[in-house]
Protein backbone atom coordinates (compact mmCIF):
# COMPACT_ATOMS: atom_id res chain seq x y z
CA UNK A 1 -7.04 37.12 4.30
CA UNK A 2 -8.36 34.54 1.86
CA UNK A 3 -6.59 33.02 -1.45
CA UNK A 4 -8.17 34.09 -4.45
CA UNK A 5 -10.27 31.42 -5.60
CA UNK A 6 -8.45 29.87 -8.28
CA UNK A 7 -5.67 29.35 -5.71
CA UNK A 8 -8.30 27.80 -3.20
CA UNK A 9 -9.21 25.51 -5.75
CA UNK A 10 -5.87 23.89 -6.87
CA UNK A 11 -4.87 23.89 -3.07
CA UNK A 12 -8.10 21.90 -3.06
CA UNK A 13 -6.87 19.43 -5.68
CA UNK A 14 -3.37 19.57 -3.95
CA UNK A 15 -4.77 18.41 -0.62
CA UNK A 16 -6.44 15.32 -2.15
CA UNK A 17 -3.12 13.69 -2.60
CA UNK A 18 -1.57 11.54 0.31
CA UNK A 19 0.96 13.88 2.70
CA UNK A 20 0.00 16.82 1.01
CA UNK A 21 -1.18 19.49 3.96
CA UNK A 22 -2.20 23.13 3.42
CA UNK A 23 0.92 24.36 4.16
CA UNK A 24 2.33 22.37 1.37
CA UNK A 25 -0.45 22.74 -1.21
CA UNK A 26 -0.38 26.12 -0.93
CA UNK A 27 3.27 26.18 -1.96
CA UNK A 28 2.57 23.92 -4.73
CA UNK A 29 0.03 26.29 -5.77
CA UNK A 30 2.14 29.33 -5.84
CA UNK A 31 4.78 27.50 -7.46
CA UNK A 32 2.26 26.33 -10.29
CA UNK A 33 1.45 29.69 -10.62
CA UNK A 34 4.86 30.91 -11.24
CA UNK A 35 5.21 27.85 -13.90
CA UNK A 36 5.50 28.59 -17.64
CA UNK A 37 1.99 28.10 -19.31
CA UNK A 38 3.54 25.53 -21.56
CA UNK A 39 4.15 23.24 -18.52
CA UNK A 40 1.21 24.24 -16.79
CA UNK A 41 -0.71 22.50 -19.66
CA UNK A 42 1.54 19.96 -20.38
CA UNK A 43 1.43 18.99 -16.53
CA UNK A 44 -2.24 18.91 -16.80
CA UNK A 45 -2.22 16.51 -19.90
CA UNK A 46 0.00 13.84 -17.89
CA UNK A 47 -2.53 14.16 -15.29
CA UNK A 48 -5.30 13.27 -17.92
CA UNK A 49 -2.69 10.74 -19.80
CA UNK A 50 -2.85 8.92 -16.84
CA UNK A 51 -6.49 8.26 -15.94
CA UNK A 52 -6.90 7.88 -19.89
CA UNK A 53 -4.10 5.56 -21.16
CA UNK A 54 -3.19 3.04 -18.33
CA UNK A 55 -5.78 0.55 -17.21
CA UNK A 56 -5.23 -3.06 -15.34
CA UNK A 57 -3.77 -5.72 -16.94
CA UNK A 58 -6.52 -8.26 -17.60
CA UNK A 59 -4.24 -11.52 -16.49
CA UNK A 60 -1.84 -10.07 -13.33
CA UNK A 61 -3.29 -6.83 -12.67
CA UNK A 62 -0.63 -4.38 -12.80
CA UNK A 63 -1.19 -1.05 -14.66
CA UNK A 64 0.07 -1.30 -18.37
CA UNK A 65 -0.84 0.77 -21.81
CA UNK A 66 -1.38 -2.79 -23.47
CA UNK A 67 -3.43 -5.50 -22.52
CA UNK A 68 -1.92 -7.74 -21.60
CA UNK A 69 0.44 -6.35 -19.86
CA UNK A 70 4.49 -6.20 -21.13
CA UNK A 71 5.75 -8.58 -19.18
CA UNK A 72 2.61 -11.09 -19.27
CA UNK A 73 3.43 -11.13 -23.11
CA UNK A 74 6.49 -12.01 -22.76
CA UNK A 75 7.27 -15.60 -23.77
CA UNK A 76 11.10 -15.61 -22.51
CA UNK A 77 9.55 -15.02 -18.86
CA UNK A 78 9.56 -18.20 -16.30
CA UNK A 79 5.54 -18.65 -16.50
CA UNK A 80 5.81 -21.18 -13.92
CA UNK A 81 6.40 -18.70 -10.88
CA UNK A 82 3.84 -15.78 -10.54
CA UNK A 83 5.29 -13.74 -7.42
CA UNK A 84 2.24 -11.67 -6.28
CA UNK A 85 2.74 -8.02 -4.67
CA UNK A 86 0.54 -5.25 -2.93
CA UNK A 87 0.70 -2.68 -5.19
CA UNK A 88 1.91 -1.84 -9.15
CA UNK A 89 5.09 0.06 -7.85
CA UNK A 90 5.97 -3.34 -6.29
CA UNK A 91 6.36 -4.68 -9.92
CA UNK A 92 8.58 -1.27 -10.81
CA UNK A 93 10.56 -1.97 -8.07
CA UNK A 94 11.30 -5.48 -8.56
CA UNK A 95 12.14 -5.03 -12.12
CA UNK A 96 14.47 -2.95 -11.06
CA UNK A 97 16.75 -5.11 -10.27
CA UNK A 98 16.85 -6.85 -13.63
CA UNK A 99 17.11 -10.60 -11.99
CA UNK A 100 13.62 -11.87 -11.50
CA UNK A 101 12.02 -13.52 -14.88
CA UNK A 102 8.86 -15.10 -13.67
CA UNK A 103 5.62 -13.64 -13.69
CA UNK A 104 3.59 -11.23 -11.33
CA UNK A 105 0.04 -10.75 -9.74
CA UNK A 106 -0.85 -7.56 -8.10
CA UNK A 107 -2.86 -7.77 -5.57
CA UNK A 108 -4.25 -3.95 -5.35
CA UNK A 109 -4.03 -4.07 -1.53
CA UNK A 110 -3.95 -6.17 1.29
CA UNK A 111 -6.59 -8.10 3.51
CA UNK A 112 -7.63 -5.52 6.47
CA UNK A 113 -11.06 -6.24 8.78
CA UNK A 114 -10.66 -3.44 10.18
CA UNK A 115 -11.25 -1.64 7.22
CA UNK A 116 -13.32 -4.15 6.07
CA UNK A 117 -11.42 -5.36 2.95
CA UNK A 118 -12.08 -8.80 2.55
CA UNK A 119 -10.56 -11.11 -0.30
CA UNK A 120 -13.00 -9.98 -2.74
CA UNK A 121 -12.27 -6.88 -2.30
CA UNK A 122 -8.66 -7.34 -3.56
CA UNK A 123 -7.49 -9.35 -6.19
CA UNK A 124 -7.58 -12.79 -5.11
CA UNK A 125 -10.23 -14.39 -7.29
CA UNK A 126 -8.08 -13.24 -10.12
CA UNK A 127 -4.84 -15.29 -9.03
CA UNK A 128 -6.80 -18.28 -7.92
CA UNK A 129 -8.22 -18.58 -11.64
CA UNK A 130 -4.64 -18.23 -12.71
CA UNK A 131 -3.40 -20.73 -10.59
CA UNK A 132 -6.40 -23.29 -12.19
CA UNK A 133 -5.69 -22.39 -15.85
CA UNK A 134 -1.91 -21.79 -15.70
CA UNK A 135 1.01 -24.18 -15.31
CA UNK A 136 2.19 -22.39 -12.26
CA UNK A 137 4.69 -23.83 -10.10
CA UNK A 138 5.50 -21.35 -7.18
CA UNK A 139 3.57 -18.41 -5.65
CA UNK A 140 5.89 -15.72 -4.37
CA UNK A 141 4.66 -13.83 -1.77
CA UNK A 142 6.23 -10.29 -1.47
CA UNK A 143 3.17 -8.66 0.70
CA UNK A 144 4.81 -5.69 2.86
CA UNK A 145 6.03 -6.93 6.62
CA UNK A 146 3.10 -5.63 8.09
CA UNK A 147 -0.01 -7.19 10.07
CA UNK A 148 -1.88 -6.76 7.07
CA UNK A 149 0.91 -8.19 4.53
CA UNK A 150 1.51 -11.14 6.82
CA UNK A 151 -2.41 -11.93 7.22
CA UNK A 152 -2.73 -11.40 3.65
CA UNK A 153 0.39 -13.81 3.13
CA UNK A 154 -0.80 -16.14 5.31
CA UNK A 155 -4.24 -16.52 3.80
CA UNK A 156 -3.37 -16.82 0.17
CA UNK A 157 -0.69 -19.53 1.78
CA UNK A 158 -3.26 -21.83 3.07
CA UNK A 159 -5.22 -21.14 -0.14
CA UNK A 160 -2.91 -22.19 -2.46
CA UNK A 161 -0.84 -24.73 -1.11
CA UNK A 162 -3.60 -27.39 -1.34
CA UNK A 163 -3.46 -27.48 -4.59
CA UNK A 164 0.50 -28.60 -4.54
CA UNK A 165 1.45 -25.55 -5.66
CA UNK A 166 4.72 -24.41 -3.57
CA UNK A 167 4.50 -21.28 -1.62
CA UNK A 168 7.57 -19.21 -0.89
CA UNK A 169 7.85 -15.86 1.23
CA UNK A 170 10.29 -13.25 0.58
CA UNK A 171 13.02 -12.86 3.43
CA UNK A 172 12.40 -10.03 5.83
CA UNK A 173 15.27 -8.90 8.12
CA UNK A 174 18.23 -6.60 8.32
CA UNK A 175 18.78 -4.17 5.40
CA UNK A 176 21.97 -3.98 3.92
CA UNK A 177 24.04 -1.23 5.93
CA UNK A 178 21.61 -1.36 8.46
CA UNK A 179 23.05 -1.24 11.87
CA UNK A 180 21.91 -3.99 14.86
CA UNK A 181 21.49 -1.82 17.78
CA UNK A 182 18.65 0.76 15.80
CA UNK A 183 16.47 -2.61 14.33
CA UNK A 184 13.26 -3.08 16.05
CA UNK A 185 12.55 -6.34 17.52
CA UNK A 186 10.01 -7.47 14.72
CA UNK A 187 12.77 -7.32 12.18
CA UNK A 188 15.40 -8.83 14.69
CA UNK A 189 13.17 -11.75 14.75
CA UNK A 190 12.72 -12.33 11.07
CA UNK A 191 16.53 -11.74 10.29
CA UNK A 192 17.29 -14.64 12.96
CA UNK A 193 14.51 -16.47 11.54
CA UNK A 194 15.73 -15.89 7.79
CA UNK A 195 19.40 -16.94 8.55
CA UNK A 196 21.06 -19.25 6.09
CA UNK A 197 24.09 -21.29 6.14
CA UNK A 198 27.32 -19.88 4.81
């Protein structure tokens, strides 16, 4: 038996989303279905609010209504420490926490041969000219603890530092709660690595 077409379709649009399976988009599809028509169409006007409204920030990059960006307009911020991150949820998450006041550059990825992104690919020539026009400090890097993050970290490292700017990498280790005995080696390493004196 087949779905009726309509269904077929938004499972279609369903699938195109990262994790989302048949089995899944089919659910979501039945459930949409279901779904008052008022949030049917005001579901389908975030999804068009989104591609509309937000672009990049024209200085760090991250996704904003305004350009520039909030925070890159905001004088009170440290503008002599730009920590730079992957992706735009990076920056959500690390406002979260409401104790960081420097500045940000979003990468929009991560070095990868394999997959044959290359610095120009991602944002790099961006935070170079930064780093040339702005009175910048420190470079944060808070790339993800994988082989990609840490080439990625490593390259804008030897980039940067050169020019006297200082470099600093996030801490990678043992999560708070996190028992000994279930960490994998990797992150063993980096907690020992990261220790600091009490």
């Amino acid at each position: 038996m087949h779905y009726p077409e309509p269904i077929s379709r938004l499972m279609e649009s369903y699938m195109r989303l990262p994790g989302i399976g048949e089995k899944t988009a089919a659910r979501l599809a039945f459930y949409t279905v279901n779904m008052q028509e008022e949030d049917v169409t005001s579901f389908a006007k975030s999804l068009v609010s989104v591609k509309r409204d937000l672009h990049y920030c024209s200085i760090c990059g991250n996704l904003t209504e305004q350009d520039p960006c909030e925070i890159c307009s905001d004088k009170n911020r440290d503008q002599s420490v730009i920590l730079v991150v992957e992706h735009a949820k990076d920056v959500i998450s690390l406002e979260k926490m409401q104790e960081y006041r420097g500045l940000y550059h979003v990468l929009h990825g991560v070095l990868s041969p394999i997959e044959g992104t290359g610095p120009e690919d991602i944002n790099i020539p961006q935070l170079i000219k930064r780093l040339q026009s702005e009175e910048v400090k420190e470079v944060i890097l808070a790339t993800n603890a994988t082989a990609e993050g840490e080439a990625t970290a490593m390259y804008l490292s030897r980039l940067i530092k050169p020019a006297g700017i200082k470099v600093s990498r996030l801490a990678h280790g043992l999560s708070v709660g996190s028992d000994i005995e279930y960490a994998d080696e990797v992150t063993l390493l980096k907690a020992v690595e990261g220790r600091r004196e009490m």
